[in-house]
Each structure stands twice: as C-alpha cells, then as structure tokens.
N, C-alpha and C. Protein backbone atom coordinates (compact mmCIF):
# COMPACT_ATOMS: atom_id res chain seq x y z
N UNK A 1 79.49 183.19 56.86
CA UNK A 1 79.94 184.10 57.94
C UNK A 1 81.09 183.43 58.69
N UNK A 2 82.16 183.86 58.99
CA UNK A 2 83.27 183.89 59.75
C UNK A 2 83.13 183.32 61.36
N UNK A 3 83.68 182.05 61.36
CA UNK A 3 83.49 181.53 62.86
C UNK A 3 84.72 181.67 63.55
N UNK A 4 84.50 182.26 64.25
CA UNK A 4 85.68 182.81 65.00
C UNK A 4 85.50 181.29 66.09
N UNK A 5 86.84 180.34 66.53
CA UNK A 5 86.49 179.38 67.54
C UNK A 5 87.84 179.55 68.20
N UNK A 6 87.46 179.97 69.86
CA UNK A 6 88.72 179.81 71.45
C UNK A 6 88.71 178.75 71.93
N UNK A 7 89.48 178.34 72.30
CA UNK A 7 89.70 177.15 72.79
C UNK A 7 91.05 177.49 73.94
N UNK A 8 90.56 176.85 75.33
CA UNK A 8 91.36 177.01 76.38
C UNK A 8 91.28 175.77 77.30
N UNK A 9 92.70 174.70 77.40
CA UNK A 9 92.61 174.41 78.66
C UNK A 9 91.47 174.08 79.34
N UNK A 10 90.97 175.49 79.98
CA UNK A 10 89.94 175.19 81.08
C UNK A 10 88.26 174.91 80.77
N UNK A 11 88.15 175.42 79.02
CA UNK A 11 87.27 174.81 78.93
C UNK A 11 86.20 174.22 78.58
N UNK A 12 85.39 173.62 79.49
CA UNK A 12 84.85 171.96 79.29
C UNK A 12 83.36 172.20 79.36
N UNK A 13 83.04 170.79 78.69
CA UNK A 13 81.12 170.84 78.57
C UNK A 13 80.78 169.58 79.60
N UNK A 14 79.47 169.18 80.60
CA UNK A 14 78.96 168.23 80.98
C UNK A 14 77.91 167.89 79.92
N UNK A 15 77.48 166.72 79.64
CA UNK A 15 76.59 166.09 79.14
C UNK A 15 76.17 164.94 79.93
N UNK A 16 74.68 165.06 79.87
CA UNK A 16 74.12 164.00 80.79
C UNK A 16 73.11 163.13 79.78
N UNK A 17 73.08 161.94 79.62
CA UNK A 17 71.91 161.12 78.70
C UNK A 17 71.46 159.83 79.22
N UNK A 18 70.43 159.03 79.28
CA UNK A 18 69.67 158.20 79.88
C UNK A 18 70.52 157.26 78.45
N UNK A 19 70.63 155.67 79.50
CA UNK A 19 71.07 154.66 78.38
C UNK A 19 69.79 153.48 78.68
N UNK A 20 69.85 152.79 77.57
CA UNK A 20 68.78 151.48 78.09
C UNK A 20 69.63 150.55 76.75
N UNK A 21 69.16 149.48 77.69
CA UNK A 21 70.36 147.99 76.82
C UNK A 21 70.10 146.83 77.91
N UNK A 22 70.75 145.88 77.39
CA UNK A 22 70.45 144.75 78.03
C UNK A 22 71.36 144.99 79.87
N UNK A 23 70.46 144.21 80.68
CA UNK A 23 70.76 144.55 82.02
C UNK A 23 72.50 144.50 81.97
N UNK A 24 73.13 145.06 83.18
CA UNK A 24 74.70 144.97 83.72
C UNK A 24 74.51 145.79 84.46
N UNK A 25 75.95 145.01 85.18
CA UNK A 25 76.09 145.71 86.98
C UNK A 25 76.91 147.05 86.65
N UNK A 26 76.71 147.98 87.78
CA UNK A 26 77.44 149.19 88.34
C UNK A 26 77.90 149.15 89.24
N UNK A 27 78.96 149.74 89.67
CA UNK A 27 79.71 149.97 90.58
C UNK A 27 78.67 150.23 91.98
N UNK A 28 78.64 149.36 93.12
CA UNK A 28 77.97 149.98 94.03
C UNK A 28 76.61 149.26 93.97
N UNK A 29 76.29 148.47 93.08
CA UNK A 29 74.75 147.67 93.02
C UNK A 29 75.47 146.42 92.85
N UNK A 30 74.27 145.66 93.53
CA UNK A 30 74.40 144.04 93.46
C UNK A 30 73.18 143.43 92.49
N UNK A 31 72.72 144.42 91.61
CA UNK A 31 71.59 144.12 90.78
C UNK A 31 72.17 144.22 89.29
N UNK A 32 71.50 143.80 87.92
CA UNK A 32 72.00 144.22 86.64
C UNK A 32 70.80 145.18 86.62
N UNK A 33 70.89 146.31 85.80
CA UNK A 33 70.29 147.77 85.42
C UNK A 33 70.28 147.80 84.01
N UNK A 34 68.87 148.02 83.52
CA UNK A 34 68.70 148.00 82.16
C UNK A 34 68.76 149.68 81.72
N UNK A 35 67.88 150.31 82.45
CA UNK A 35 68.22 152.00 82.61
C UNK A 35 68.81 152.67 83.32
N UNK A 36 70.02 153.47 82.99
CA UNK A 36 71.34 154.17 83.61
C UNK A 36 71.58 155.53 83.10
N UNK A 37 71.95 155.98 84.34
CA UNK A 37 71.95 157.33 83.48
C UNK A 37 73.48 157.86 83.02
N UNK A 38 74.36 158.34 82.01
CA UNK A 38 75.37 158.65 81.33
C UNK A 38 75.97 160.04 81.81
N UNK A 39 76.91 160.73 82.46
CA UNK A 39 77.57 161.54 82.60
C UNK A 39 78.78 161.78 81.97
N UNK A 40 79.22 162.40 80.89
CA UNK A 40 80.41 162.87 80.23
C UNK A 40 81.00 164.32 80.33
N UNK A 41 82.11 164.03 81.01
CA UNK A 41 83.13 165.38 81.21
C UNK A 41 83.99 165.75 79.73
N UNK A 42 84.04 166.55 79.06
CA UNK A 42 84.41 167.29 77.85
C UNK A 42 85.24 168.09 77.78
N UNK A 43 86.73 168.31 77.28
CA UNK A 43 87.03 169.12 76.85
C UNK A 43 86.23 170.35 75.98
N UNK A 44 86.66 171.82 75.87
CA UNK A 44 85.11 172.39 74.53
C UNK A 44 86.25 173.57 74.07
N UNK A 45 84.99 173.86 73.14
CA UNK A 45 85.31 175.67 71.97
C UNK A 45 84.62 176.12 72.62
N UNK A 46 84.92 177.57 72.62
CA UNK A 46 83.66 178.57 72.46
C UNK A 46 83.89 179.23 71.21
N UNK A 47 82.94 178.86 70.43
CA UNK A 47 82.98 179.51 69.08
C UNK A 47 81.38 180.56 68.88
N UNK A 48 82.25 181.33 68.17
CA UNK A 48 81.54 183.08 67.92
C UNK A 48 81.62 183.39 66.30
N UNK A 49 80.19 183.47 66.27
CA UNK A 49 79.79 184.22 65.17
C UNK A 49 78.92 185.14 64.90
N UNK A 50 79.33 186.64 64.77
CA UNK A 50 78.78 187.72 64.57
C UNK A 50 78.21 187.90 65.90
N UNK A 51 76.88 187.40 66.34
CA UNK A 51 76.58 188.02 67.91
C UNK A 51 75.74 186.49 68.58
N UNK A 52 76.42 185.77 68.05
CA UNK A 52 76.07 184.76 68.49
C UNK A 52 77.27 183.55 68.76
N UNK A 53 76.90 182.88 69.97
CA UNK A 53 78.18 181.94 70.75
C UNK A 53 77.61 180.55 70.96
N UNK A 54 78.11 179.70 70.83
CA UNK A 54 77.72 178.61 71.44
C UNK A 54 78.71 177.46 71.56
N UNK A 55 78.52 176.54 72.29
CA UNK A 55 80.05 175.64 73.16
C UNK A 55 79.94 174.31 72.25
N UNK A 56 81.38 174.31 71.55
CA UNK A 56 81.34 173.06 70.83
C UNK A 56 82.02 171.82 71.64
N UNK A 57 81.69 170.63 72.06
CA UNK A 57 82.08 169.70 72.71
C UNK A 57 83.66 169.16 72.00
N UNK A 58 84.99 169.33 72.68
CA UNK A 58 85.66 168.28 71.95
C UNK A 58 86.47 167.11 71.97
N UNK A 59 87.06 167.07 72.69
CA UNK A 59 87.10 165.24 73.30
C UNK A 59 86.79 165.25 74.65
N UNK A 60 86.16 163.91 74.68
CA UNK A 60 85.91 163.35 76.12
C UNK A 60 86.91 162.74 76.87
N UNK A 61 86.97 163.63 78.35
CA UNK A 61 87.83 163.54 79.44
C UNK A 61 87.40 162.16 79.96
N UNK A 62 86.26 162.14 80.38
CA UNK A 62 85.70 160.39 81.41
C UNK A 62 84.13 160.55 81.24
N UNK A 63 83.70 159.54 81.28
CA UNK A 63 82.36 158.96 81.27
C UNK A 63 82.36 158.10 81.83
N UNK A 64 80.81 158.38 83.24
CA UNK A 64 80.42 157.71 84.29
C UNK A 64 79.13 157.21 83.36
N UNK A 65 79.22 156.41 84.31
CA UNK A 65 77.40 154.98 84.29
C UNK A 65 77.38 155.13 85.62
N UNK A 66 75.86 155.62 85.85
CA UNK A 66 75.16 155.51 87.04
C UNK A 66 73.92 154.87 87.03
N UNK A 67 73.63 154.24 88.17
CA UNK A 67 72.10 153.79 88.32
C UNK A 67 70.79 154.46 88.14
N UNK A 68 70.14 154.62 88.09
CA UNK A 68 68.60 155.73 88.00
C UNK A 68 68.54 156.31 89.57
N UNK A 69 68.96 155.19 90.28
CA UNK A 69 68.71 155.33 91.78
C UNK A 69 69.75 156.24 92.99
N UNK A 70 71.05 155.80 91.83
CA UNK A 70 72.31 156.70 92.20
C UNK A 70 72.31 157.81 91.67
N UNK A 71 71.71 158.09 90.27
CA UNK A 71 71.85 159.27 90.13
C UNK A 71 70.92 160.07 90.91
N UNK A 72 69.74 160.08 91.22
CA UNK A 72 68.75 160.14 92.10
C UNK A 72 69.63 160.71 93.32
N UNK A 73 70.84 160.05 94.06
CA UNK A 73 71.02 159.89 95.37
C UNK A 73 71.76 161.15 95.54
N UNK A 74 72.31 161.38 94.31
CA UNK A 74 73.62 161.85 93.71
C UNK A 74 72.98 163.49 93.90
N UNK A 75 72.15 164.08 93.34
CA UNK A 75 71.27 165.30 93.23
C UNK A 75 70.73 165.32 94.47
N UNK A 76 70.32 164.21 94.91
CA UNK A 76 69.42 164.92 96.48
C UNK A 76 70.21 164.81 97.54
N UNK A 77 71.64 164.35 97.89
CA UNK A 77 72.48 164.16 98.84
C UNK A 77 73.51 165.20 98.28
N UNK A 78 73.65 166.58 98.10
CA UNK A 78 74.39 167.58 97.92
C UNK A 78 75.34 167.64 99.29
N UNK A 79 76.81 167.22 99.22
CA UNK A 79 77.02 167.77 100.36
C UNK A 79 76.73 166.62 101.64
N UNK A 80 76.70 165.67 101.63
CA UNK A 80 76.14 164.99 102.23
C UNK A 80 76.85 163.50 102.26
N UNK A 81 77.47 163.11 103.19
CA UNK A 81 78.42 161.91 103.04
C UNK A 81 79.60 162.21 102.42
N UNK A 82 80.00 160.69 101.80
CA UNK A 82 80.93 160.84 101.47
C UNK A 82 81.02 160.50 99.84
N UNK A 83 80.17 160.67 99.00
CA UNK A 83 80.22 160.66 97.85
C UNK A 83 78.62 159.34 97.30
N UNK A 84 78.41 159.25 95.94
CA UNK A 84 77.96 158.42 95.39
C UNK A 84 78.79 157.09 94.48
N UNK A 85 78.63 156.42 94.74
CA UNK A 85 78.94 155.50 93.42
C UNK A 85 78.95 155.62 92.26
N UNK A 86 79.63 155.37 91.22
CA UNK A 86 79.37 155.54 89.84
C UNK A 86 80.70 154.38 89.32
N UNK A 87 80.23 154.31 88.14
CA UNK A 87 81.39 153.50 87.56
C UNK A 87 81.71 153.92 86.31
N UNK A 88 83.09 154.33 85.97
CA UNK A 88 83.81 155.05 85.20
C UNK A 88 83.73 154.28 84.47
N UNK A 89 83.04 154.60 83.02
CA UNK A 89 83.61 153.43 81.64
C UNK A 89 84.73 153.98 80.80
N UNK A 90 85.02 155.28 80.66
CA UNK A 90 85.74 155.59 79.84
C UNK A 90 87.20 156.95 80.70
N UNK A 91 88.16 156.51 80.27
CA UNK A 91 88.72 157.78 80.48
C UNK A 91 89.90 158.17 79.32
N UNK A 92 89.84 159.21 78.52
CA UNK A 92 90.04 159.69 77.74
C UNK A 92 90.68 159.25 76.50
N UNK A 93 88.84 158.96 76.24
CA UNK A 93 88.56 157.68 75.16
C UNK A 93 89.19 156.01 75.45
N UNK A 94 89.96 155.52 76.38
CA UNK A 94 90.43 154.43 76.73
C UNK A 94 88.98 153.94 77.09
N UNK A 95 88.69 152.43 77.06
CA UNK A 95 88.07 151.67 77.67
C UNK A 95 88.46 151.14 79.08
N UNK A 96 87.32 151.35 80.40
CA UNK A 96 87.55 151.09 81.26
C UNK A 96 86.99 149.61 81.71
N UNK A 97 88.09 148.43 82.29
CA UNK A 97 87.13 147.10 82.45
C UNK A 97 85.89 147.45 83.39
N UNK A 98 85.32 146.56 83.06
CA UNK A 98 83.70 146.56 83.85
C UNK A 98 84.59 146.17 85.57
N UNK A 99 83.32 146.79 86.22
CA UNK A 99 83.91 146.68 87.76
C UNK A 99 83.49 144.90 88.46
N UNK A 100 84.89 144.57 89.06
CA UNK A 100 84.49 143.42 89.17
C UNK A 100 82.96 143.49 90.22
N UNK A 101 82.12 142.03 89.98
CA UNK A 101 81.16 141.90 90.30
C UNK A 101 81.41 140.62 91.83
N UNK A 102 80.58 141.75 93.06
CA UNK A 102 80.50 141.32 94.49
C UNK A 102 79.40 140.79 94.71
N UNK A 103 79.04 139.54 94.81
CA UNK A 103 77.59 139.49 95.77
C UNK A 103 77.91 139.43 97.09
N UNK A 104 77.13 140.45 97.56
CA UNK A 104 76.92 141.03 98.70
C UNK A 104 76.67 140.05 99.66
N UNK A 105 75.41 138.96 99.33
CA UNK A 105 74.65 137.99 99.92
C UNK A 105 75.95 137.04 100.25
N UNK A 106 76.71 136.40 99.46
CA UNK A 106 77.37 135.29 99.11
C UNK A 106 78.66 135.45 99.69
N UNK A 107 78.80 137.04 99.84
CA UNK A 107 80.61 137.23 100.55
C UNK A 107 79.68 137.09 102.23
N UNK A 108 78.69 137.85 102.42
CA UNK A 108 78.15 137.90 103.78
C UNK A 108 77.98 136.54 104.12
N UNK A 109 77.40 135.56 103.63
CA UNK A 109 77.17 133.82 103.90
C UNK A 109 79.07 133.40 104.17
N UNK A 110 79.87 133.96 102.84
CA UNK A 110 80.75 133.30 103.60
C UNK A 110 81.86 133.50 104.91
N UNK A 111 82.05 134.83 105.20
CA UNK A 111 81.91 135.39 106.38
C UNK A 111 81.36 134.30 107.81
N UNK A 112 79.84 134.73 107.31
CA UNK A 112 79.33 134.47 108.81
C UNK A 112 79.20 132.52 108.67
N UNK A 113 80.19 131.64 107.62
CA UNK A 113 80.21 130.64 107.48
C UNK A 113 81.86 130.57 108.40
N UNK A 114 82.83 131.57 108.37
CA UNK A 114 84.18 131.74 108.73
C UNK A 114 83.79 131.44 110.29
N UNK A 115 83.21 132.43 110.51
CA UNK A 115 83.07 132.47 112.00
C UNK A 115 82.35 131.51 112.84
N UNK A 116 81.43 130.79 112.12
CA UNK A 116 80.63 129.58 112.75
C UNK A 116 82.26 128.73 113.03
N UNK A 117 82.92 128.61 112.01
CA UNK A 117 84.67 127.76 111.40
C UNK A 117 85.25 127.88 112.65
N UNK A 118 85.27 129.62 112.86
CA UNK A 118 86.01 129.64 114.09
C UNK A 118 85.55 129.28 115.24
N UNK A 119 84.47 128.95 115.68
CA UNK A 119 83.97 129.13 116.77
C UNK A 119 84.06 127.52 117.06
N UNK A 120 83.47 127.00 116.24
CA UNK A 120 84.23 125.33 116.37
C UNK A 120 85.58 124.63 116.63
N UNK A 121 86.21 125.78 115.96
CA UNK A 121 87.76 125.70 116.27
C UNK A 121 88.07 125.59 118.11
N UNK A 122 87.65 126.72 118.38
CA UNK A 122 87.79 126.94 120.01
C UNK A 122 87.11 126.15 120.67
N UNK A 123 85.65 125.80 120.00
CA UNK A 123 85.34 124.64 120.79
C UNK A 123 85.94 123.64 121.25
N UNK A 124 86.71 123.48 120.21
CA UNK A 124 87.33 122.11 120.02
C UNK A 124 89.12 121.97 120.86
N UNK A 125 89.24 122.75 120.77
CA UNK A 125 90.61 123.18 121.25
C UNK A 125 90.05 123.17 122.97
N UNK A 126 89.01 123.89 123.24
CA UNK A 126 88.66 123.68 124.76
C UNK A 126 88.56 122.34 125.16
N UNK A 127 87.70 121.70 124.39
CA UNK A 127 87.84 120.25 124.89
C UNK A 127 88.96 119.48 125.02
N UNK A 128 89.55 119.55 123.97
CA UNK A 128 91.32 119.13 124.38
C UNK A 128 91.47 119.45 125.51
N UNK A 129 91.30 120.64 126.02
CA UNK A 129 92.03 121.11 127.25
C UNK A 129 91.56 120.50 128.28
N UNK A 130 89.80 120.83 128.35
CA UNK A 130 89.69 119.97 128.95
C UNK A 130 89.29 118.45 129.19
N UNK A 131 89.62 117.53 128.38
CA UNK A 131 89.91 116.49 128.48
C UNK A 131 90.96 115.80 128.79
N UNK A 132 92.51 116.70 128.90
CA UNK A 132 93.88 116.43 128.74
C UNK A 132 93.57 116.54 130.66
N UNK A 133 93.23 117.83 131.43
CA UNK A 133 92.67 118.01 132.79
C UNK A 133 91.89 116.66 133.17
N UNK A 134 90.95 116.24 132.54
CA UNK A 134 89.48 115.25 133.41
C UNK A 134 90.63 114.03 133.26
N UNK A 135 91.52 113.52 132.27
CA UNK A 135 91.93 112.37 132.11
C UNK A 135 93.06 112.27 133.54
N UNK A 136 93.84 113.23 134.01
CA UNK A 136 95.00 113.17 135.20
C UNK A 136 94.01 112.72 136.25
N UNK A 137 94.35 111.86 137.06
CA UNK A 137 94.11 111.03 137.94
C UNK A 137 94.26 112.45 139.48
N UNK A 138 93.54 112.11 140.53
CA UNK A 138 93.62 112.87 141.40
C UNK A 138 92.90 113.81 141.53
N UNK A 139 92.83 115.26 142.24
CA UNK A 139 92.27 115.98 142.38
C UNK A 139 92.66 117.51 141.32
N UNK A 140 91.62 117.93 141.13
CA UNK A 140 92.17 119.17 139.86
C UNK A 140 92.96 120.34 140.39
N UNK A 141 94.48 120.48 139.49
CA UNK A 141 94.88 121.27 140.47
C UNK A 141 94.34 122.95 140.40
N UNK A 142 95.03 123.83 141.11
CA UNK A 142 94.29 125.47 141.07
C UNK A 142 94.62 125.73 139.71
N UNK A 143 96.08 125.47 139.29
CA UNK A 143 96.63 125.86 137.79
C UNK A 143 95.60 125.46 136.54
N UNK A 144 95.17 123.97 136.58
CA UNK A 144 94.15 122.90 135.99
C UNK A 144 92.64 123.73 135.84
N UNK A 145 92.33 124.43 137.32
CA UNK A 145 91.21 124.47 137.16
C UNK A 145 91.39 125.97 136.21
N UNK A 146 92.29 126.95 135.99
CA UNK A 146 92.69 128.51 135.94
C UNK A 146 92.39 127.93 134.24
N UNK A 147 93.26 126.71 133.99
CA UNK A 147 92.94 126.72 132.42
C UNK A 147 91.55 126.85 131.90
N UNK A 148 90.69 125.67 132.69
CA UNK A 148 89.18 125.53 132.75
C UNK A 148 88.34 126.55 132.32
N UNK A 149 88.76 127.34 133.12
CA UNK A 149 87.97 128.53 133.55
C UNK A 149 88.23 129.33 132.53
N UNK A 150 89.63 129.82 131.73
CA UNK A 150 90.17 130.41 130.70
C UNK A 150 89.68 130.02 129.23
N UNK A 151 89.79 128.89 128.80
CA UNK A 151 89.33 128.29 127.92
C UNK A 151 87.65 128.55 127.80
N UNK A 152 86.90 127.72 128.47
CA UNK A 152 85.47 128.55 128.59
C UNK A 152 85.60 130.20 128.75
N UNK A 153 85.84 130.35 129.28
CA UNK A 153 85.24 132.09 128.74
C UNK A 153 85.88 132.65 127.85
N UNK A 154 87.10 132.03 126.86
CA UNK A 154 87.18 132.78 125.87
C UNK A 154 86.44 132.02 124.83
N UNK A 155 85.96 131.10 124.98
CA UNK A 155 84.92 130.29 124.34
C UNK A 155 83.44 130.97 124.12
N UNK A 156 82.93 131.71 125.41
CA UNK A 156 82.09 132.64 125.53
C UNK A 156 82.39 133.84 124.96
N UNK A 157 83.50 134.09 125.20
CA UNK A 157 83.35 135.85 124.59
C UNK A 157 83.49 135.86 123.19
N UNK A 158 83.93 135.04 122.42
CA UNK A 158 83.67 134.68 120.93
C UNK A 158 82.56 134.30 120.58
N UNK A 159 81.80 133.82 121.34
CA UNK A 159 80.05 133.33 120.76
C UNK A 159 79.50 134.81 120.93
N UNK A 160 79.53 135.29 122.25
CA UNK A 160 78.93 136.95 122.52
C UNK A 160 78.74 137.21 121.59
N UNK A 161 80.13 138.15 121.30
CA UNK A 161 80.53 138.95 120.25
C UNK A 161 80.84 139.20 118.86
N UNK A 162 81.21 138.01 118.16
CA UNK A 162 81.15 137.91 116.78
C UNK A 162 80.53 137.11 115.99
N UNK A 163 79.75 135.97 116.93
CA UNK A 163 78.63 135.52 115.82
C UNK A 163 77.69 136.04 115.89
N UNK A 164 76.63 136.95 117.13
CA UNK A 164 76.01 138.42 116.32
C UNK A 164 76.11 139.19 115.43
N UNK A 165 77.53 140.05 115.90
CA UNK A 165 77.92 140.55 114.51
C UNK A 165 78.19 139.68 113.16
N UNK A 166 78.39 139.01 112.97
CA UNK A 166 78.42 138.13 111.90
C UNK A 166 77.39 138.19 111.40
N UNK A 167 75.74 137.47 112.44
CA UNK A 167 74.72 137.82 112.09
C UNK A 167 74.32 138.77 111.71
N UNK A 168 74.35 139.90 112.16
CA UNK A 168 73.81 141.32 112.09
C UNK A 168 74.63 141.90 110.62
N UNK A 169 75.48 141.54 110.14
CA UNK A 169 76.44 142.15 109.25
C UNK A 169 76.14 141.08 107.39
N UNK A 170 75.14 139.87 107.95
CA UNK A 170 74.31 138.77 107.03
C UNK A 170 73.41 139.33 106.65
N UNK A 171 72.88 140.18 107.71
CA UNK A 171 71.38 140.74 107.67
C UNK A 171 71.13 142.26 107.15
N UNK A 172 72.35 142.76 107.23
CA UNK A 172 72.67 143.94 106.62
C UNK A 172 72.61 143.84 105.09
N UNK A 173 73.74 142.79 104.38
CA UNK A 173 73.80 142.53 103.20
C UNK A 173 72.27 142.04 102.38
N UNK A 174 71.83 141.35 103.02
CA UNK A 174 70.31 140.93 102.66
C UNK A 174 69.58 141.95 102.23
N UNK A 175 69.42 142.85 103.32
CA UNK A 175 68.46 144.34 103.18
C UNK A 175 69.21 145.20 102.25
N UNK A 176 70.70 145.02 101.75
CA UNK A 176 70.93 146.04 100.89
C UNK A 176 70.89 145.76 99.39
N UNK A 177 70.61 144.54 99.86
CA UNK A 177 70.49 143.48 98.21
C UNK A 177 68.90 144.07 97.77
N UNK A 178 68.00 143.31 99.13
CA UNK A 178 66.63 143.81 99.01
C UNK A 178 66.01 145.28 98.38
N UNK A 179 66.76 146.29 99.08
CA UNK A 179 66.31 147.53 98.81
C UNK A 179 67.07 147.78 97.39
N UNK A 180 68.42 147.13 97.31
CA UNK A 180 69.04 147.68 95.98
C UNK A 180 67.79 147.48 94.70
N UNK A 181 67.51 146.05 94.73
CA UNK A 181 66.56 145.87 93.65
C UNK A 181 65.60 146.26 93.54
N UNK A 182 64.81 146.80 94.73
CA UNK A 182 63.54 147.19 95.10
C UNK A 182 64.11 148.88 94.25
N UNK A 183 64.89 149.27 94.46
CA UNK A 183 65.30 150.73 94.13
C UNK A 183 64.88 150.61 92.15
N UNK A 184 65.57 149.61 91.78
CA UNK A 184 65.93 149.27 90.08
C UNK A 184 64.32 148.50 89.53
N UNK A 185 63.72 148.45 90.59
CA UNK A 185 62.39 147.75 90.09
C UNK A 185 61.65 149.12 89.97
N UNK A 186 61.46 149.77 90.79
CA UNK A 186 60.53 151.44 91.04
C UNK A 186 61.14 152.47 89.41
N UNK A 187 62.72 152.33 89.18
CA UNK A 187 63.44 153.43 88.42
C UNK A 187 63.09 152.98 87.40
N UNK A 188 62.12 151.68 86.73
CA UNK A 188 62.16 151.04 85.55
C UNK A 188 60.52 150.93 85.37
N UNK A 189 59.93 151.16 86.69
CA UNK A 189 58.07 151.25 86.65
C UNK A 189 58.64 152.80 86.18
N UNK A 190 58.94 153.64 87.12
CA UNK A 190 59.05 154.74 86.60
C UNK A 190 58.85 155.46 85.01
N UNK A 191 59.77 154.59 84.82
CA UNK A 191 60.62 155.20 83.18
C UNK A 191 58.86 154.55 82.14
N UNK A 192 58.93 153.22 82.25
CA UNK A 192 57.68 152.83 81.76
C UNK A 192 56.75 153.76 82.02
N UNK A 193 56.34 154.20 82.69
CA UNK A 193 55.13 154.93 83.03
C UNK A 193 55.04 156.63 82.34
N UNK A 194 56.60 156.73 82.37
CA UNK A 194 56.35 158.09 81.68
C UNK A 194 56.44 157.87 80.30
N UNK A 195 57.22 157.48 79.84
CA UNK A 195 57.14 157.12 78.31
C UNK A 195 55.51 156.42 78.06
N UNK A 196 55.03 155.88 78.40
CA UNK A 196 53.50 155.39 78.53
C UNK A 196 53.12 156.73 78.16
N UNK A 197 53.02 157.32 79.80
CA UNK A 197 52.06 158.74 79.60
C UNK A 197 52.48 159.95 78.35
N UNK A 198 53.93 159.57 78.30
CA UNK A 198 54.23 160.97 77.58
C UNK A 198 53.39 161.10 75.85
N UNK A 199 53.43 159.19 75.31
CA UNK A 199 53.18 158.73 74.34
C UNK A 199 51.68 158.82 74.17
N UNK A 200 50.75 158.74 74.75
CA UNK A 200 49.58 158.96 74.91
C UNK A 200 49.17 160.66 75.16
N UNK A 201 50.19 161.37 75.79
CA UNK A 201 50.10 162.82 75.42
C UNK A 201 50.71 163.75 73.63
N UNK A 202 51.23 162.46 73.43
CA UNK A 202 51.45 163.17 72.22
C UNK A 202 52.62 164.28 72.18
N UNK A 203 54.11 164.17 73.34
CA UNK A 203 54.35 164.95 73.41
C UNK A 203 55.94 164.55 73.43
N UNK A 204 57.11 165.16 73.42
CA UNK A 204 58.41 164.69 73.25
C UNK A 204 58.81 164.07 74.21
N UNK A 205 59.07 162.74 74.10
CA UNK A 205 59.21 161.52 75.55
C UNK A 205 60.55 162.26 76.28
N UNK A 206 60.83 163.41 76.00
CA UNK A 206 62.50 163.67 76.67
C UNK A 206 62.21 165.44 76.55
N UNK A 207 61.60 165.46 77.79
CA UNK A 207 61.24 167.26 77.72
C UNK A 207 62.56 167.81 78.44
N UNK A 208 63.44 167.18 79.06
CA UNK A 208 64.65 167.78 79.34
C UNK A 208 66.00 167.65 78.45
N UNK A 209 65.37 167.34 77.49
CA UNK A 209 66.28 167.20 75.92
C UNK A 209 67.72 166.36 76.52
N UNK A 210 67.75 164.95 77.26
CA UNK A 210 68.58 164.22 77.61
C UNK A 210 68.76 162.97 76.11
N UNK A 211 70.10 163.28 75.97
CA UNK A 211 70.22 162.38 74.39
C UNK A 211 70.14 160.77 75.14
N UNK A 212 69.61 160.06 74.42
CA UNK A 212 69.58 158.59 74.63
C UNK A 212 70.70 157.84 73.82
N UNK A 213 71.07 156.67 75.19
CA UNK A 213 72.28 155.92 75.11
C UNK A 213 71.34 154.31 74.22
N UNK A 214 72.17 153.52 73.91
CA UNK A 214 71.24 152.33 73.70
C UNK A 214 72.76 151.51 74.22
C-alpha cells in the first residue's frame, strides 16, 4: 500500500526515555546520577496510509539529560520560577562538552576563606594606624583620635556584615549539597523498588512505554 509521507518545517516529535550507566554530573547537581531522565526535540513526517497516520521521527534538534529529581521539579513547577536545569548533550547531532563540574561546598569554603583574608587585612592595616598614633610622643591629637575611631569601625562594619553572610552563604551550599544527594538517593530507592515490585508482578517494568537509555 502507498505511503503517502508530509513533511514541514514545523513539524516535530518529543521523546522522553529513562537512562542508567555509570554515575556523572548534570548541570545544576553537585552529585554524580546513575538514573536520568532523556528529553529529545525532533524534527518529523506525518506519513499516511489509506486511513491510517502516524509521526515518523527525523533528525534530532537537541537532547537534554536531566536528573530524576529535576525532571520531577520540571512537571510539578509549571509556570513557576524561573526555569529548571538540564544539561544539553546534543545539538543537532553535534556533541555537547559535559558541563564543567562546581563544588558547591569547596567554592563556598573558599569564599568564606576570602573574607576571613579580608578581614585580617583590615585588621592589620588598623593596627598600623594605630600604632603609627600610640608611637607620637604627646597628647593624641582630635585628627589622631578621628583616624582611631575610623579605622575601628570600619573594622566593625566588615566583621557585622560579611563574615555572616559569608557564613550563612557556607551554610547554604552545605544544605544544597545535602538535599541534592538526599534527592538522588530517594530517585534511585525509588527506581529499585519499582522494578523490584513490577518484576515480582510479572508485569512490563515500563507501563508508560519510556525507551531506555544505557
């Protein structure tokens, strides 16, 4: 029978498939991920025969790698912020490099290692000052004492204000490290558990007919 196949420009197929392989990072995690889920944008046909149609896939536009946890975030945050993470491996058919890899923990340590840097700095620079003042013989003058007084409190308003935040911005990275993995530990009991159950039901481990990546 005669396949009639259109092809236009506009259009395209999504395909979505679960991958599993040895752990690596994603864009947006500070963890390696053994299960990820696969998004591919498609050029397509619509090809027709007799009274029947169906969409032939034909080259791939880009393919995302997402986390279990991002894709997760991705479906239930519709509309909501300012986007999800994902990391593009492919765009049209090119290989995309892997995204460089941030620890979160280790840029935050060295940060709030900068600012301890700085804060010693001013320490230290105050004492000059005032030691260059205690060493002049006589009485301190008003100008002498104006430095005094200047030097210490900008000495203070740098301890205030940015070695908290420093702190607070250490402690941030920690908890997002924490929860990141805590997220990739649950998406991988998960997956175990259904393939467990599905296998003991006797029944197709992929009831949403998602093709598997390896």
């Amino acid at each position: 029978m005669e396949m009639n196949e259109q092809k236009h420009p506009s259009f395209g197929s999504v395909t979505l498939a679960r991958a599993q392989g040895t752990g690596r990072y994603v864009f947006g995690s500070d963890v390696k991920h053994c299960h990820t889920m696969i998004l591919r944008v498609n050029t397509a046909a619509l090809c027709r025969s007799f009274h029947r149609e169906r969409i032939r896939p034909l080259n791939a536009i880009v393919e995302i790698e997402m986390s279990e946890a991002q894709f997760a975030k991705m479906i239930t945050s519709v509309g909501i912020g300012e986007g999800t993470p994902a990391t593009i491996r492919y765009v049209n058919h090119e290989r995309v490099e892997d995204p460089p890899h941030e620890d979160f923990v280790s840029k935050a340590n060295v940060d709030f290692k900068k600012s301890l840097e700085e804060m010693s700095s001013r320490v230290e620079t105050a004492k000059k000052t005032v030691d260059e003042i205690l060493s002049k013989k006589g009485t301190i003058l008003k100008g002498d004492r104006k430095k005094l007084e200047s030097a210490m409190r900008m000495m203070i308003q740098h301890y205030e204000k940015n070695i908290p935040f420093a702190h607070e911005c250490f402690q941030e990275a920690v908890e997002h490290t924490v929860g990141d993995a805590q997220s990739a530990i649950s998406a991988s009991i998960e997956t175990a558990k259904r393939q467990v159950g599905e296998k003991a039901l006797g029944i197709d481990g992929n009831p949403l007919g998602l093709p598997e990546n390896t």
